[in-house]
Protein backbone atom coordinates (compact mmCIF):
# COMPACT_ATOMS: atom_id res chain seq x y z
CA UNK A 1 0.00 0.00 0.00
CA UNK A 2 2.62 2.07 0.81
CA UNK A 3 5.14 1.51 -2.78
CA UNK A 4 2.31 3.50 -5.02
CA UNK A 5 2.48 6.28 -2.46
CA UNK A 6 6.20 6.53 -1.94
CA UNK A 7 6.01 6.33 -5.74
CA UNK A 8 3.87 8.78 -6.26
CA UNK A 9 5.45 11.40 -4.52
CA UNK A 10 8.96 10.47 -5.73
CA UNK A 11 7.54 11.46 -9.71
CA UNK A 12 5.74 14.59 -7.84
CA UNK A 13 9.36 15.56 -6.32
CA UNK A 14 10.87 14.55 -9.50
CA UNK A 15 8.29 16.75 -11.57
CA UNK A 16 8.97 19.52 -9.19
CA UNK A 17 12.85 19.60 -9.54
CA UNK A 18 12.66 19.69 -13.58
CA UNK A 19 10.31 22.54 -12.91
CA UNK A 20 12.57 24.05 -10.65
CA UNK A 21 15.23 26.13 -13.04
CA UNK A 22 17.75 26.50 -10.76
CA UNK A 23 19.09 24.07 -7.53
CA UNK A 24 21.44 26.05 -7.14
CA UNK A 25 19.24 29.25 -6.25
CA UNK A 26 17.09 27.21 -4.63
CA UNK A 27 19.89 26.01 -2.06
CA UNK A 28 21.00 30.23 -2.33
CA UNK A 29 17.54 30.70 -0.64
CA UNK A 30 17.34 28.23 2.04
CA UNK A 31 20.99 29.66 3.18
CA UNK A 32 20.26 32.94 3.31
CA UNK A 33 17.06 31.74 5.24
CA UNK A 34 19.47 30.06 7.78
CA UNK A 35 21.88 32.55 7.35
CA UNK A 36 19.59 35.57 8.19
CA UNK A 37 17.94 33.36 11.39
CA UNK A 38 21.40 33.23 13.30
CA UNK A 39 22.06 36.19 12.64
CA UNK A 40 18.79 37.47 14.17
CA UNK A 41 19.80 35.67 17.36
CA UNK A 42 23.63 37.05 17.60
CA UNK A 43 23.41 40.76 16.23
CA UNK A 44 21.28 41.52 19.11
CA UNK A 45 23.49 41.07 21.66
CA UNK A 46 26.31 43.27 21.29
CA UNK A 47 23.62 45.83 21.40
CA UNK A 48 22.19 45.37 24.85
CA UNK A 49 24.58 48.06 26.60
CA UNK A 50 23.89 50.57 23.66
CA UNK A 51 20.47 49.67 24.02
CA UNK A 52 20.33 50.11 27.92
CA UNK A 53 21.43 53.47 27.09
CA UNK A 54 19.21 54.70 24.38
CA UNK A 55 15.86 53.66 25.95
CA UNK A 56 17.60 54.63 29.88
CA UNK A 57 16.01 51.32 30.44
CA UNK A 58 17.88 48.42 33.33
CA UNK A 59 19.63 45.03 32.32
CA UNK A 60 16.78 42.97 32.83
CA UNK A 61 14.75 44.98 30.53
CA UNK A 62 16.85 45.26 27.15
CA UNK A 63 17.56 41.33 27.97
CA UNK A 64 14.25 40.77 26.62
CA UNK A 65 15.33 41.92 22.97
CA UNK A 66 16.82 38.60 23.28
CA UNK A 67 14.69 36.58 25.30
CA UNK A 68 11.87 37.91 23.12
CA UNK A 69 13.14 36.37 19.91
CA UNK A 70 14.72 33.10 21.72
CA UNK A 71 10.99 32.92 23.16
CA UNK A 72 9.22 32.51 20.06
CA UNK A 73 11.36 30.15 18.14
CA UNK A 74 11.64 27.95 20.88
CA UNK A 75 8.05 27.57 20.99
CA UNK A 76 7.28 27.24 17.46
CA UNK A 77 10.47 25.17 16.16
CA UNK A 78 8.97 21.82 17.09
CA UNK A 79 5.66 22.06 15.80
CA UNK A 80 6.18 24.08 12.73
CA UNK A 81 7.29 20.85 10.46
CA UNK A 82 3.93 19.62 11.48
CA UNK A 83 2.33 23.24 10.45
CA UNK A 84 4.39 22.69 7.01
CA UNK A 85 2.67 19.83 6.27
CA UNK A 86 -0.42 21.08 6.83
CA UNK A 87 -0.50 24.31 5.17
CA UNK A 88 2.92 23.14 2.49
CA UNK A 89 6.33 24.30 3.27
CA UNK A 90 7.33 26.42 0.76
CA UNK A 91 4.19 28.22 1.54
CA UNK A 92 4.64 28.45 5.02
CA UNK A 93 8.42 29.37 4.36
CA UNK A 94 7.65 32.52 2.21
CA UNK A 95 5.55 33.82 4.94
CA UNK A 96 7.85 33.00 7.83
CA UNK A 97 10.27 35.44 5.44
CA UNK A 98 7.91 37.67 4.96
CA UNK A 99 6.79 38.34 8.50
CA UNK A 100 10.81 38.19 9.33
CA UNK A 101 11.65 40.61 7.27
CA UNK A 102 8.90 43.43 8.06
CA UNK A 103 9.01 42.36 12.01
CA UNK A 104 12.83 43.48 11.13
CA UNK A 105 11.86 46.53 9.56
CA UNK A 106 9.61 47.85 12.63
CA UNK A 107 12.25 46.44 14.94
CA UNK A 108 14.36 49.07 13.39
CA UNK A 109 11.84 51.86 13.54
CA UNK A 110 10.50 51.32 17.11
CA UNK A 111 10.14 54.75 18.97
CA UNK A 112 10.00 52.78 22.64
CA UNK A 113 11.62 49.72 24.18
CA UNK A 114 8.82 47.45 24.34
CA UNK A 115 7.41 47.74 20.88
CA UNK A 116 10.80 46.91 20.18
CA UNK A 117 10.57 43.57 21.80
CA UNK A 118 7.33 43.21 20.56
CA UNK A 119 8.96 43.57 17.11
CA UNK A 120 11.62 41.57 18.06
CA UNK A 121 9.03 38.15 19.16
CA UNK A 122 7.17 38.62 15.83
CA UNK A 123 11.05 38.29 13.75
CA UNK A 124 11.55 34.99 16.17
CA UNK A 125 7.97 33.68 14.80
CA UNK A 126 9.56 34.15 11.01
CA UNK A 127 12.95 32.89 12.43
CA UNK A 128 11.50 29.59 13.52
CA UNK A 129 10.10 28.94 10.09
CA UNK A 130 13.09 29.64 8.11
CA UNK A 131 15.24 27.52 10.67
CA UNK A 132 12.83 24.36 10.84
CA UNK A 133 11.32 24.26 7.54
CA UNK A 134 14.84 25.53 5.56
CA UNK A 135 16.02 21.79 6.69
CA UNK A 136 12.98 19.93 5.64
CA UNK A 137 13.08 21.56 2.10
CA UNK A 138 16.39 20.54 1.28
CA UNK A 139 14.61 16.81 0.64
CA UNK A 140 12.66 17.94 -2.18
CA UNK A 141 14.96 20.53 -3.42
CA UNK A 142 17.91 18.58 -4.46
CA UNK A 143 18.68 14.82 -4.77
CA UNK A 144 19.61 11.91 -2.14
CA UNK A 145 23.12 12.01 -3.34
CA UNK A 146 23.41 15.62 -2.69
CA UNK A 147 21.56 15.66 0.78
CA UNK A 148 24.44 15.77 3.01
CA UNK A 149 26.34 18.52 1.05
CA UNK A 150 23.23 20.21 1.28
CA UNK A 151 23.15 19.65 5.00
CA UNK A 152 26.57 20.84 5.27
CA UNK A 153 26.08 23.99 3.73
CA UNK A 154 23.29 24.99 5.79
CA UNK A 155 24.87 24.04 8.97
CA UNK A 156 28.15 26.68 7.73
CA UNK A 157 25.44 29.56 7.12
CA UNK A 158 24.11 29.25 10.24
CA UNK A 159 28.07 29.15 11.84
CA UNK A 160 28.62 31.83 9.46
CA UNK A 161 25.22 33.73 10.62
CA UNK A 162 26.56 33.19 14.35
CA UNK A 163 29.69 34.69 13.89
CA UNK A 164 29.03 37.35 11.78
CA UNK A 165 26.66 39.11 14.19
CA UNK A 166 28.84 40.15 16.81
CA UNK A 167 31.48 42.07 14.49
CA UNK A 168 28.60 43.62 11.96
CA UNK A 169 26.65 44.40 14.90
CA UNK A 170 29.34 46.88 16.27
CA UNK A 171 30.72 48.21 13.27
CA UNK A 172 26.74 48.58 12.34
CA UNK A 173 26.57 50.79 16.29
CA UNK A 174 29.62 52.71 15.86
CA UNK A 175 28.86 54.07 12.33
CA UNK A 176 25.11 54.00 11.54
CA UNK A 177 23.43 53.83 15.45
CA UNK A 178 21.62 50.03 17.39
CA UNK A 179 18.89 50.71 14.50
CA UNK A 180 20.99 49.45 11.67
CA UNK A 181 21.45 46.27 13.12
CA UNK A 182 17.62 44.92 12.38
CA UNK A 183 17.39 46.76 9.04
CA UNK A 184 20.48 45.21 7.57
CA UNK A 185 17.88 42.44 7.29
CA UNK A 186 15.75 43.88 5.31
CA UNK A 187 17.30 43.98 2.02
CA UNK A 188 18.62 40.36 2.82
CA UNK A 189 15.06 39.43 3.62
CA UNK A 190 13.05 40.60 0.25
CA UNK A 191 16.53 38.92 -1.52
CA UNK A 192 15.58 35.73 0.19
CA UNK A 193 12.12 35.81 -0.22
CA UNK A 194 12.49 36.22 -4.20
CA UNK A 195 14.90 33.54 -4.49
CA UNK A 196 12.45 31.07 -2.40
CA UNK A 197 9.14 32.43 -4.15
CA UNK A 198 11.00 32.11 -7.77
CA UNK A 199 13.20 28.82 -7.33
CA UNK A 200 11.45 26.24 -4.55
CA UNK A 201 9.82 23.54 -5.62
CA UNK A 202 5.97 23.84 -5.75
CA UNK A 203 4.33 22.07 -2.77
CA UNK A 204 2.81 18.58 -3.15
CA UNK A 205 -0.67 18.08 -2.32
CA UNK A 206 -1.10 14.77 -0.45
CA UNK A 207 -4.36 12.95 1.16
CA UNK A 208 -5.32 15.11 3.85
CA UNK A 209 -5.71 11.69 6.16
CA UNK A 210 -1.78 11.44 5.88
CA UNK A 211 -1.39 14.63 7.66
CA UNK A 212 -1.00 14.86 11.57
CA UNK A 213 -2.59 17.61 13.83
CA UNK A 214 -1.33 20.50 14.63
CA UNK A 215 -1.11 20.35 18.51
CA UNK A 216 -2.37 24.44 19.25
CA UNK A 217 -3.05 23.53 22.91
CA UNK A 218 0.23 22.25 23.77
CA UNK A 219 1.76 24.83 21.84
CA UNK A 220 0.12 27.82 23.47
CA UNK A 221 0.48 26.10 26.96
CA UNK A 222 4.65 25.95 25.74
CA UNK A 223 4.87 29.62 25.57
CA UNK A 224 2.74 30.57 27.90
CA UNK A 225 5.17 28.43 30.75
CA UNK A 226 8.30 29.59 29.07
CA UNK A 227 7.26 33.29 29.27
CA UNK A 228 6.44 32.89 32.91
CA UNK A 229 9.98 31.56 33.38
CA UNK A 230 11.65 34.10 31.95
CA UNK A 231 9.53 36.72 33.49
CA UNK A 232 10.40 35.28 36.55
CA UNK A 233 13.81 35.44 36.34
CA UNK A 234 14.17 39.04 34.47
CA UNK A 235 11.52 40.99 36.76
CA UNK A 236 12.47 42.89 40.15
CA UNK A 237 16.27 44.57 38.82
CA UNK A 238 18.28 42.26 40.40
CA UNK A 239 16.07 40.89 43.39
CA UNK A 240 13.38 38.12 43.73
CA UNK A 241 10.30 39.07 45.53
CA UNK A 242 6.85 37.89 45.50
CA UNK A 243 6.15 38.47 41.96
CA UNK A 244 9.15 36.67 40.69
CA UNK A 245 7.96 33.69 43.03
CA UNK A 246 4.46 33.59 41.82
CA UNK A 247 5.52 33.61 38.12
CA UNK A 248 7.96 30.79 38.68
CA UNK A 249 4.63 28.50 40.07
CA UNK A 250 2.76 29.39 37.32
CA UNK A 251 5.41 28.25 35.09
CA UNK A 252 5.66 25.32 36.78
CA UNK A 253 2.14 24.52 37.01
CA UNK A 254 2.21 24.86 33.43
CA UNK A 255 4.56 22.77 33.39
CA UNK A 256 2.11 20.26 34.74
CA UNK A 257 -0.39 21.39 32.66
CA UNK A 258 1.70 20.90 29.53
CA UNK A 259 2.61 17.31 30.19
CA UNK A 260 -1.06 16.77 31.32
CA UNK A 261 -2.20 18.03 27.68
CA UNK A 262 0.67 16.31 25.98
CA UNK A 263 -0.70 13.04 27.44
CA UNK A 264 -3.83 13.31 25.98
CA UNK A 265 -3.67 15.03 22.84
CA UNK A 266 -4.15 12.62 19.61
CA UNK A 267 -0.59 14.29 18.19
CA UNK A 268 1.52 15.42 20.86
CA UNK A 269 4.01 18.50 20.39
CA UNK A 270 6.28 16.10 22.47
CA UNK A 271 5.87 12.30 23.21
CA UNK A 272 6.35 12.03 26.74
CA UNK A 273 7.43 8.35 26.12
CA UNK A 274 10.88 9.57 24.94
CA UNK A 275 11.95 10.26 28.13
CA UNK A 276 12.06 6.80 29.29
CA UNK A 277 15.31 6.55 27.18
CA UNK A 278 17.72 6.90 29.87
CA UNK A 279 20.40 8.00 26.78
CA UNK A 280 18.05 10.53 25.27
CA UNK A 281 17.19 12.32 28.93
CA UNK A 282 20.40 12.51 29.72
CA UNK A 283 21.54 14.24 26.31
CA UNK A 284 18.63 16.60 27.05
CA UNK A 285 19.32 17.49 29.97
CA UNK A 286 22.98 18.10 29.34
CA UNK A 287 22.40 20.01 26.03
CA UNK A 288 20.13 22.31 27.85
CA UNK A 289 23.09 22.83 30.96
CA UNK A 290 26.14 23.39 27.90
CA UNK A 291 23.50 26.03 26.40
CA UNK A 292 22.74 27.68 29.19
CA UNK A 293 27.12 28.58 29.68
CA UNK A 294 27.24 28.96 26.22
CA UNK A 295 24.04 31.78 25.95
CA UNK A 296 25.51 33.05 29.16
CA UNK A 297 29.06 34.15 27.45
CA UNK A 298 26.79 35.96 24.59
CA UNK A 299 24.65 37.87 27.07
CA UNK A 300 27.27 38.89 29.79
CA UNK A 301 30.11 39.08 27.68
CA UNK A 302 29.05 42.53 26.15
CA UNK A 303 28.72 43.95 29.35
CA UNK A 304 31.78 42.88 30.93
CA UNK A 305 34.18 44.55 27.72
CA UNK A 306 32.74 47.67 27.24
CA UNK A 307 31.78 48.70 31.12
CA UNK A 308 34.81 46.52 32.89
CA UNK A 309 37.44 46.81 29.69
CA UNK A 310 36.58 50.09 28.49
CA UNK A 311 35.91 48.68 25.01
CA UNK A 312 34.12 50.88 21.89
CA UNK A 313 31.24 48.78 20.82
CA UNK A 314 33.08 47.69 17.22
CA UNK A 315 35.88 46.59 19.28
CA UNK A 316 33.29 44.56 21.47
CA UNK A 317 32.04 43.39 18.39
CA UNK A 318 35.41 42.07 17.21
CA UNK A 319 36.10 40.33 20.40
CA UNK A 320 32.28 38.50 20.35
CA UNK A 321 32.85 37.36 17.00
CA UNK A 322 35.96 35.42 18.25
CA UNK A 323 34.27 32.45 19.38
CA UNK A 324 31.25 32.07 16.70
CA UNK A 325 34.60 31.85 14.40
CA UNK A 326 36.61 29.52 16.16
CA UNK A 327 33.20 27.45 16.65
CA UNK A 328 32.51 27.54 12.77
CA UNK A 329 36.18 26.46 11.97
CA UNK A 330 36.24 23.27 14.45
CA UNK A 331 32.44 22.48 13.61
CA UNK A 332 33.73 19.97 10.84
CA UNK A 333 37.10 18.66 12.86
CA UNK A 334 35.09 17.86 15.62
CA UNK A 335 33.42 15.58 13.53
CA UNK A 336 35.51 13.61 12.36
CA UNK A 337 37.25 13.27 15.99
CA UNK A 338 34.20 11.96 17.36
CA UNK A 339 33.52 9.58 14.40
CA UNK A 340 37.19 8.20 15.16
CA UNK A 341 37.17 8.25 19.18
CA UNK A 342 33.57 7.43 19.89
CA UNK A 343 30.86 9.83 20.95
CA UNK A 344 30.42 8.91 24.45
CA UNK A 345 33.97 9.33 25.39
CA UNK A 346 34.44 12.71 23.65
CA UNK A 347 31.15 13.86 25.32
CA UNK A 348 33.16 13.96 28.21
CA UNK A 349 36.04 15.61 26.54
CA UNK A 350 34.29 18.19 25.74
CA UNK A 351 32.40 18.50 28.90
CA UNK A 352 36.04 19.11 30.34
CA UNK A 353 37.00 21.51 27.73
CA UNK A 354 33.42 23.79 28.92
CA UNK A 355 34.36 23.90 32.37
CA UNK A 356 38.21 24.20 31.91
CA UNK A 357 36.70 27.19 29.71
CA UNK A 358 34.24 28.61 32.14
CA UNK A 359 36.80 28.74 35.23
CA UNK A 360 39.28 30.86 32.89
CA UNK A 361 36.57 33.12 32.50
CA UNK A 362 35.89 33.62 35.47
CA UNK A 363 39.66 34.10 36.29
CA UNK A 364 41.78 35.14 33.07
CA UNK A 365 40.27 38.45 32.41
CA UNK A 366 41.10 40.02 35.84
CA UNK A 367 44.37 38.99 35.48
CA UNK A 368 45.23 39.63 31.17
CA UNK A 369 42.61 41.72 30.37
CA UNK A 370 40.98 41.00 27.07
CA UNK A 371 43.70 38.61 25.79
CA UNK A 372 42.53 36.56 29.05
CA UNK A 373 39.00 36.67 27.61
CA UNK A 374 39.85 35.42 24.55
CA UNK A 375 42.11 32.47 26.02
CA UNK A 376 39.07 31.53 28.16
CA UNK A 377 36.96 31.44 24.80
CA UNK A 378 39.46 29.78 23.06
CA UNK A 379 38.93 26.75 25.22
CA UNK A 380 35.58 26.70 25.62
CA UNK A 381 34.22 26.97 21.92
CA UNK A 382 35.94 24.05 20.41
CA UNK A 383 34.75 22.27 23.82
CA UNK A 384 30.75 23.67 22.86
CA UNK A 385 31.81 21.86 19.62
CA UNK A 386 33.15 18.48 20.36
CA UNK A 387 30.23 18.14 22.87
CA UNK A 388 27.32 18.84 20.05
CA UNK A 389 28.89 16.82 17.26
CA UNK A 390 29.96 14.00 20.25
CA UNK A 391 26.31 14.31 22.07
CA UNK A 392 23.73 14.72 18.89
CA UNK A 393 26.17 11.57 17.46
CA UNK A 394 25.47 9.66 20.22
CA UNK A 395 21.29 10.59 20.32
CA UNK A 396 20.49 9.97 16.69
CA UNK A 397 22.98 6.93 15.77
CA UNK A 398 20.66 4.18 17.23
CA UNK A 399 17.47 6.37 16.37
CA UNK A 400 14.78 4.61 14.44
CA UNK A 401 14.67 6.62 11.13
CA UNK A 402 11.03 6.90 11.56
CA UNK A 403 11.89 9.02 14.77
CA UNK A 404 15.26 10.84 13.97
CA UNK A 405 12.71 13.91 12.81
CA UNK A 406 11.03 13.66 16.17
CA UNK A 407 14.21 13.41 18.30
CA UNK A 408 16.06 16.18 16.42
CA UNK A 409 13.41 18.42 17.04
CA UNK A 410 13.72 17.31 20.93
CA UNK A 411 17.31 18.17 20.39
CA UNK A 412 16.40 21.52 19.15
CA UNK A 413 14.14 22.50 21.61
CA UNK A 414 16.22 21.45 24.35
CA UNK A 415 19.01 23.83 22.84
CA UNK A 416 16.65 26.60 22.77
CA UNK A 417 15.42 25.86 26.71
CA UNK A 418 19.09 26.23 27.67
CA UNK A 419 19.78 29.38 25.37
CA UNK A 420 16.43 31.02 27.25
CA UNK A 421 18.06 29.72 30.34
CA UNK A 422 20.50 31.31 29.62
CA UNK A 423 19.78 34.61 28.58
CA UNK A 424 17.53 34.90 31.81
CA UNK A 425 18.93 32.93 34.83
CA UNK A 426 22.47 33.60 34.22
CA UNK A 427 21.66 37.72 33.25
CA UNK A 428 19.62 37.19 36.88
CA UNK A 429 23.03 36.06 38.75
CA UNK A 430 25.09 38.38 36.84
CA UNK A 431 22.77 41.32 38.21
CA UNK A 432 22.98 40.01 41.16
CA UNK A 433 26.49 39.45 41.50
CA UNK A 434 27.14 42.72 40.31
CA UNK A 435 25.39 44.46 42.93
CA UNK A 436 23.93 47.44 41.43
CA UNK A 437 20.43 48.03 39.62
CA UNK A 438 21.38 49.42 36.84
CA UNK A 439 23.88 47.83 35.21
CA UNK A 440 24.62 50.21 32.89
CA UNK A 441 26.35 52.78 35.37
CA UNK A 442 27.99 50.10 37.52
CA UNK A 443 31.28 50.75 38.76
CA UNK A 444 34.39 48.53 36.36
CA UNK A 445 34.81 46.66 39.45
CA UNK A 446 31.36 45.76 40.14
CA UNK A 447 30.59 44.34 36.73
CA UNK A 448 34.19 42.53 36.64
CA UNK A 449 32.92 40.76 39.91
CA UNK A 450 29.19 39.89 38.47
CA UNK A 451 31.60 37.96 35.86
CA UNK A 452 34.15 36.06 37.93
CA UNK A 453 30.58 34.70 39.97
CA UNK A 454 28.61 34.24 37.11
CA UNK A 455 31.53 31.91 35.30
CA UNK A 456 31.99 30.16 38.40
CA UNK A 457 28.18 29.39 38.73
CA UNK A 458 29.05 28.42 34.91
CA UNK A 459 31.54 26.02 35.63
CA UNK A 460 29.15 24.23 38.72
CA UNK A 461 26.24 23.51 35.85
CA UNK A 462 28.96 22.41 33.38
CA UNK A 463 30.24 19.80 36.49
CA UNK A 464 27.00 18.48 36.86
CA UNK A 465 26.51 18.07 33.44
CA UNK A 466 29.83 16.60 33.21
CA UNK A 467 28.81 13.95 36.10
CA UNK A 468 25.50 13.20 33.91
CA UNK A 469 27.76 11.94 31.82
CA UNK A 470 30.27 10.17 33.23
CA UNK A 471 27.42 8.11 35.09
CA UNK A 472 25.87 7.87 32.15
CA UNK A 473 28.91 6.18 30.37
CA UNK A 474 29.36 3.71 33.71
CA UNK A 475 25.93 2.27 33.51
CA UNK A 476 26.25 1.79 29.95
CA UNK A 477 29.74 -0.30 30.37
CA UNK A 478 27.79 -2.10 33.77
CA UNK A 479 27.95 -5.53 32.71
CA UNK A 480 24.45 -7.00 33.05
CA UNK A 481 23.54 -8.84 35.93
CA UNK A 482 20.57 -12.08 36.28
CA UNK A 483 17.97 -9.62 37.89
CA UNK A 484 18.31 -7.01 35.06
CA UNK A 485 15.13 -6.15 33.74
């Protein structure tokens, strides 16, 4: 029953690509779609102190430029494949373009802070889009043979996107003002959008009783928990009262909530029954504890140079972009270590590398300056690295291929949690440690101290992480005893 399908939609995709002139453009458009997405998520942050500054607004508010946009892809980026199928993903791409590309537009133009990161969560919705469905288009856009070049390629833009944002960003401050830095995407954007609309494959209309549900309640229960969280953690400058209390029970009671609906609904967002893997809960939970350090070095790290170091914003720029780089250059190497070495063992290696990383952070730059920085980075990227190649290695190699879509998209969202995480629990304990409400006047030596304590809070999640693991790898090499179930 199934051959006549499978071959129906093979001469569908094969119709498609002789329509399609160009693969070539077609590929040009999905990278730019990736491209401009990680760049939405790194330009932003070497703008937070000039943005502190130009709205006179505290820390914890101009974090939520970020946490705005790292909001809304994280709830969309699972269940917008599902969304694709519904409504066809190269239809649902050009709008997620579209509504990037004018939500960048009115991010530049916003008179006030908040319609700024109001702006900012309606470019995350069109981020999501272009991230998820960017990867499931490369299937019907070019052939089997060429999949993982294709794959490559995307995975460099979105390196390149990463790395780029940090030096454009301040060059972008220091010549043209923080408004330049979301309307640089606009060009890009309508560029991207005519490449997709003109080159993509046309969608293929399949038997609406193939087609899963769209899960809207556990969805809207997702962001509504997540926004509590970070609410929680970003509200009260610097101290946790009452409020901040009562929005971290509501996000845990939607929490609750969330896996209540989950169990019930007829498709699931998330199948709760993945976390009886032992391997795959683990791997969660450490991918969300490595991206909470890593967001953590994005958000505070602007701070720290140009209030403790004295640095211009293009030279904070410069610095920032150090690690995206060294991160795109020893994406590929890292590879091809863990194919030779074994992914469990090199998890741990580079579980090692992140807290060997995240204690010279927290100790280098008081003693070297900004060459300290950079040393501390220069351990801990290529660590970030050999971890994700060495942990998603060791999720998806015994993965049912009927599932790998599934648990990729766990892998994803658990990223995304620990990037959120990030940008809100660790910006809480650097306020905190810093000792000052606004963060933008604090004394050199107050902010330097907010990032030795925040590194070495850093380097405590990275240890547990790190003893996930290694427990992890002793029950797996536990020989198996008679009463093993």
């Amino acid at each position: 029953m199934l051959k006549p399908i499978i071959a129906g939609r093979d001469v569908a995709v094969a119709a498609n690509a002789e329509r399609t002139p160009s693969v070539r453009w077609a590929l040009a458009s999905l990278s730019l779609s990736m491209l401009l997405s990680s760049l939405g998520t790194s330009i932003a942050n070497v703008g937070l102190p000039t943005l502190a500054q130009a709205f006179n607004a505290s820390f914890q508010d101009v974090q939520w430029v970020v946490l705005a946009y790292l909001l809304a892809i994280t709830t969309l980026i699972v269940s917008v494949g599902r969304l694709g199928d519904i409504a066809g993903r190269r239809r649902l791409l050009l709008a997620g373009i579209f509504l990037f590309t004018v939500a960048s537009a009115l991010s530049g133009a916003a008179p006030t802070l908040w319609l700024l990161i109001a702006a900012r969560a309606a470019q995350g919705l069109g981020a999501a889009v272009m991230m998820a469905l960017a990867m499931a288009l490369v299937g019907e856009t070019v052939s089997k043979a060429r999949t993982g070049s294709a794959m490559g390629l995307l995975g460099t833009m979105s390196a390149i996107g990463t790395a780029l944002g940090p030096s454009l960003g301040g060059f972008l401050i220091a010549g043209l003002g923080w408004r330049a830095i979301f309307l640089v995407n606009v060009p890009l954007g309508i560029l991207a959008f005519l490449l997709a609309y003109r080159h993509l494959p046309v969608d293929i209309r399949g038997p609406k009783t193939d087609r899963a549900g769209f899960d809207t309640m556990g969805t809207l229960l997702l962001a509504l928990t997540l926004a509590a969280y970070a609410l929680a953690m970003t509200i009260g400058r610097g101290s946790f009262g009452p409020l901040n209390m009562a929005l971290l029970s509501a996000s845990v009671f939607g929490t609750g909530l969330f896996v209540f609906a989950e169990s019930r609904a007829a498709s699931p967002l998330i199948r709760l029954a993945m976390f009886r893997d032992p391997v795959l809960s683990a791997s969660l939970a450490m991918n969300v504890l490595v991206s909470t350090v890593v967001m953590a070095t994005l958000v505070v790290g602007p701070f720290y140079l140009s209030r403790a170091l004295g640095l211009d914003p293009a030279l904070v720029g410069i610095v920032m972009s150090i690690g995206p780089i060294i991160s795109a250059l020893s994406g590929v190497p890292a590879g091809r270590v863990v194919d030779r070495l074994g992914a469990p063992f090199m998890v741990i290696v580079g579980l090692t590398a992140i807290v060997a990383g995240s204690i010279a952070l927290s100790v280098l730059p008081a003693i070297s300056g900004v060459a300290g920085y950079i040393a501390a980075i220069a351990v801990l990227t290529p660590g970030y690295q050999l971890f994700q190649a060495a942990n998603n290695t060791a999720v998806m190699m015994d993965v049912h291929p009927g599932q790998r879509g599934v648990i990729s998209g766990m892998l994803s969202l658990s990223r995304n949690l620990g990037l959120v995480t990030g940008a809100s629990v660790m910006g809480a304990v650097f306020a905190l440690a810093s000792a000052t409400i606004d963060i933008t006047a604090a004394h050199p030596e107050a902010v330097a101290a907010g990032m030795r304590i925040t590194f070495a809070v850093a380097a405590v999640l990275i240890g547990v992480a790190l003893a996930i693991a290694v427990g992890g790898r002793a029950l797996a090499a536990r020989p198996s005893l008679p009463g093993d179930a």
